[in-house]
C-alpha atoms as a PDB file:
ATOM      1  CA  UNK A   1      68.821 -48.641  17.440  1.00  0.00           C
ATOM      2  CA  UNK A   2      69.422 -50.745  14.547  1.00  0.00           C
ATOM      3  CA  UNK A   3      73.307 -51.446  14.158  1.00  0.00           C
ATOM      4  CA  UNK A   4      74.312 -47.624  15.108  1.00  0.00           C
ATOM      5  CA  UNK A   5      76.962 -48.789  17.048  1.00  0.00           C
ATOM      6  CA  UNK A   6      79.223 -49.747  14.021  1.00  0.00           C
ATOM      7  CA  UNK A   7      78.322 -46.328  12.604  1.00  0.00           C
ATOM      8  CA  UNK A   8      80.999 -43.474  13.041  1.00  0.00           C
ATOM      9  CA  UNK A   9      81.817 -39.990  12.454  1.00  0.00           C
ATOM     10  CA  UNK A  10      84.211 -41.405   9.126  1.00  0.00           C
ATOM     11  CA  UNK A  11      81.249 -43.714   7.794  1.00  0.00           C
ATOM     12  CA  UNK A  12      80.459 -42.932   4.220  1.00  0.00           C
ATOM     13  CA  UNK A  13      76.787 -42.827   3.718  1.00  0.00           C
ATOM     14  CA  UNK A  14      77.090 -45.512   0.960  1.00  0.00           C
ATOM     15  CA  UNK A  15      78.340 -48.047   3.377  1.00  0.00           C
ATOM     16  CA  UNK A  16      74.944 -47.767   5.386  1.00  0.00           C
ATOM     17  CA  UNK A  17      72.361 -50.256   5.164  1.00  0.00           C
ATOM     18  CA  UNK A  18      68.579 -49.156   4.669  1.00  0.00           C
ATOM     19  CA  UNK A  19      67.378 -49.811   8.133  1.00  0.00           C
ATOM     20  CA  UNK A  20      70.467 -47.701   9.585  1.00  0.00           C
ATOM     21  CA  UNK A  21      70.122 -45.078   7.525  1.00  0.00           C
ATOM     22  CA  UNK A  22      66.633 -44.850   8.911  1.00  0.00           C
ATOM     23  CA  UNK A  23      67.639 -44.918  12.600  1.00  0.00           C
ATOM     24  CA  UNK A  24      69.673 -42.233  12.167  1.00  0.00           C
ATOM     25  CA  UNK A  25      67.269 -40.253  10.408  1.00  0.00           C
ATOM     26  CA  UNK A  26      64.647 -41.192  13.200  1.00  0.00           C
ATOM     27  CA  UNK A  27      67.098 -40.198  15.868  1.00  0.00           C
ATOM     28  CA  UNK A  28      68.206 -37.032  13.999  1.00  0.00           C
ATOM     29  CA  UNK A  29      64.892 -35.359  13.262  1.00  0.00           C
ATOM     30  CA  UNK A  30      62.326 -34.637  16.308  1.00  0.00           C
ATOM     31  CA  UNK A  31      59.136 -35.439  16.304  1.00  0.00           C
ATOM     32  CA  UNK A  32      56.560 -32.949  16.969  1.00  0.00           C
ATOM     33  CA  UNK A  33      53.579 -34.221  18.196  1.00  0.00           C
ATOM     34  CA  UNK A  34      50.698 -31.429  17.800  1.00  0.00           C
ATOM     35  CA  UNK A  35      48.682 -30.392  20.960  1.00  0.00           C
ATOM     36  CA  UNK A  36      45.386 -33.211  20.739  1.00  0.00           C
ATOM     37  CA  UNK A  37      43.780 -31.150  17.979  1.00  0.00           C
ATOM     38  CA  UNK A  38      43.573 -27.661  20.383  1.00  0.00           C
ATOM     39  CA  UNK A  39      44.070 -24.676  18.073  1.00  0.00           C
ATOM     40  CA  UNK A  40      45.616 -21.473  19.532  1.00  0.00           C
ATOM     41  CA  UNK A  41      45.659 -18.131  19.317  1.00  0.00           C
ATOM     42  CA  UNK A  42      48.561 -16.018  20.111  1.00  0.00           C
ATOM     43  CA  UNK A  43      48.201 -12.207  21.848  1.00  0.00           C
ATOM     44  CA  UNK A  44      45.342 -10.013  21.642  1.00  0.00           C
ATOM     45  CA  UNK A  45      45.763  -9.512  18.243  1.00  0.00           C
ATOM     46  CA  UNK A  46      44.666 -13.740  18.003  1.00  0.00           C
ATOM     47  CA  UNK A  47      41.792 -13.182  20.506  1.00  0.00           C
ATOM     48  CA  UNK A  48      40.664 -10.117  17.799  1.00  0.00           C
ATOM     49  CA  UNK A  49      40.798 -12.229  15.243  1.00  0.00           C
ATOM     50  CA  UNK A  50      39.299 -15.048  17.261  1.00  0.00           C
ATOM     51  CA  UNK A  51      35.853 -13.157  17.857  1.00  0.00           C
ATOM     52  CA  UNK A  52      36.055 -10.820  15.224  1.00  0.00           C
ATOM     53  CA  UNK A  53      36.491  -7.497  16.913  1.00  0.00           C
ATOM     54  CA  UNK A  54      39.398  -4.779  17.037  1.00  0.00           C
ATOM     55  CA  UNK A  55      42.146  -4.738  19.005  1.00  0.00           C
ATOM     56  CA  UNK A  56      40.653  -2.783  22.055  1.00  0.00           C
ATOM     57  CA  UNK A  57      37.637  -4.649  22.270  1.00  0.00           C
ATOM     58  CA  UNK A  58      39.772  -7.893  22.491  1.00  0.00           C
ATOM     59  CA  UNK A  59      41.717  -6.159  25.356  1.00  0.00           C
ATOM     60  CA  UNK A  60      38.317  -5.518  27.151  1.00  0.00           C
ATOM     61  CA  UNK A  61      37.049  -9.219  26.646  1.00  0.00           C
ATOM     62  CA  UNK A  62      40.834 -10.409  28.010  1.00  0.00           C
ATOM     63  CA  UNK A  63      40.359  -8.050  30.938  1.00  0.00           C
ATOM     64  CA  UNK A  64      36.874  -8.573  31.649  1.00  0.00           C
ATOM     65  CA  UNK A  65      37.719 -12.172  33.054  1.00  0.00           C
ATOM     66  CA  UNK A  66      35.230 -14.110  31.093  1.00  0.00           C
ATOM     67  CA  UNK A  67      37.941 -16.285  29.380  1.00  0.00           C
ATOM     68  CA  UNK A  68      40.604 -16.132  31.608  1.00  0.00           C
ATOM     69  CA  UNK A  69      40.272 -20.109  31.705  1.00  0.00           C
ATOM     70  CA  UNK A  70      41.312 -20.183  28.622  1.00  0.00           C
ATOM     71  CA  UNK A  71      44.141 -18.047  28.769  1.00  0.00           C
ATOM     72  CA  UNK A  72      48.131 -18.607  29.978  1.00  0.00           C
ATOM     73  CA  UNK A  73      50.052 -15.557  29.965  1.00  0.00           C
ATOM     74  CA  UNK A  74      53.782 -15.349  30.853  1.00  0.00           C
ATOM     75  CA  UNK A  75      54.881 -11.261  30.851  1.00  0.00           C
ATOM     76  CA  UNK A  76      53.746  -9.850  27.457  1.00  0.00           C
ATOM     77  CA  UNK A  77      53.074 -13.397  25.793  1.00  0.00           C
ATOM     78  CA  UNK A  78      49.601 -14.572  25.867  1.00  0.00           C
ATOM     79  CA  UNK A  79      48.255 -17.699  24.476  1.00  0.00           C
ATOM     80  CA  UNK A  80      44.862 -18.600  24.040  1.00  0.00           C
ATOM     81  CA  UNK A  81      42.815 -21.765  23.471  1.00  0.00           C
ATOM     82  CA  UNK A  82      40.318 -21.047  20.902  1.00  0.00           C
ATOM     83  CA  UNK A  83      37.936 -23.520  21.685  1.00  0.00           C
ATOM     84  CA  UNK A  84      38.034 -23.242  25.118  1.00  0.00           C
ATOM     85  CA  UNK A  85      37.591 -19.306  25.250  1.00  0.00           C
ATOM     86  CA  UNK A  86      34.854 -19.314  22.954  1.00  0.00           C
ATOM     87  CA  UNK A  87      32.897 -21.772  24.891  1.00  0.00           C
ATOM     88  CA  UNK A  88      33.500 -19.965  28.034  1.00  0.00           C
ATOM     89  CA  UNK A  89      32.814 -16.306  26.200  1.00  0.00           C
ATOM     90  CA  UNK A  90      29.336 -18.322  25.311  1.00  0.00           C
ATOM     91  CA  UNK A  91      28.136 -18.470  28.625  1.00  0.00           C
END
């Protein structure tokens, strides 16, 4: 970091220079790096929505096996990858 070490609890903001105002900042807000461009959907209400169809159908494509590449579930959650359960539900 760029001069941080001179930087204290008591530091007025003021008394910062430009590049150590930025290292803080850097170091203060995380950086969420989306998934490479894979677009989810979440529960069966997102695979519904995902191939157009009600809520029941979705739960008999889910249990049918036919994307369950495509699909993590932990408990109740499930996530989905869209691309990748369409592609498989195309076969």
């Amino acid at each position: 970091m760029i001069g941080t070490e001179r930087i204290s609890n008591e530091t007025r903001l003021i008394d910062l220079t430009v590049g150590e105002l930025r290292a803080l900042l850097q170091n203060a807000i995380p950086v969420n790096n989306p998934p490479e461009s894979k677009e989810y959907v979440y529960g069966l209400k997102g695979i519904a929505e995902l191939f157009h169809c009600s809520y029941t159908e979705a739960y008999r494509i889910k249990r049918s096996g036919k994307i369950d590449k495509a699909i993590k579930q932990n408990g109740r959650k499930i996530i989905t990858d869209a691309k990748k359960a369409l592609e498989l539900f195309g076969r």
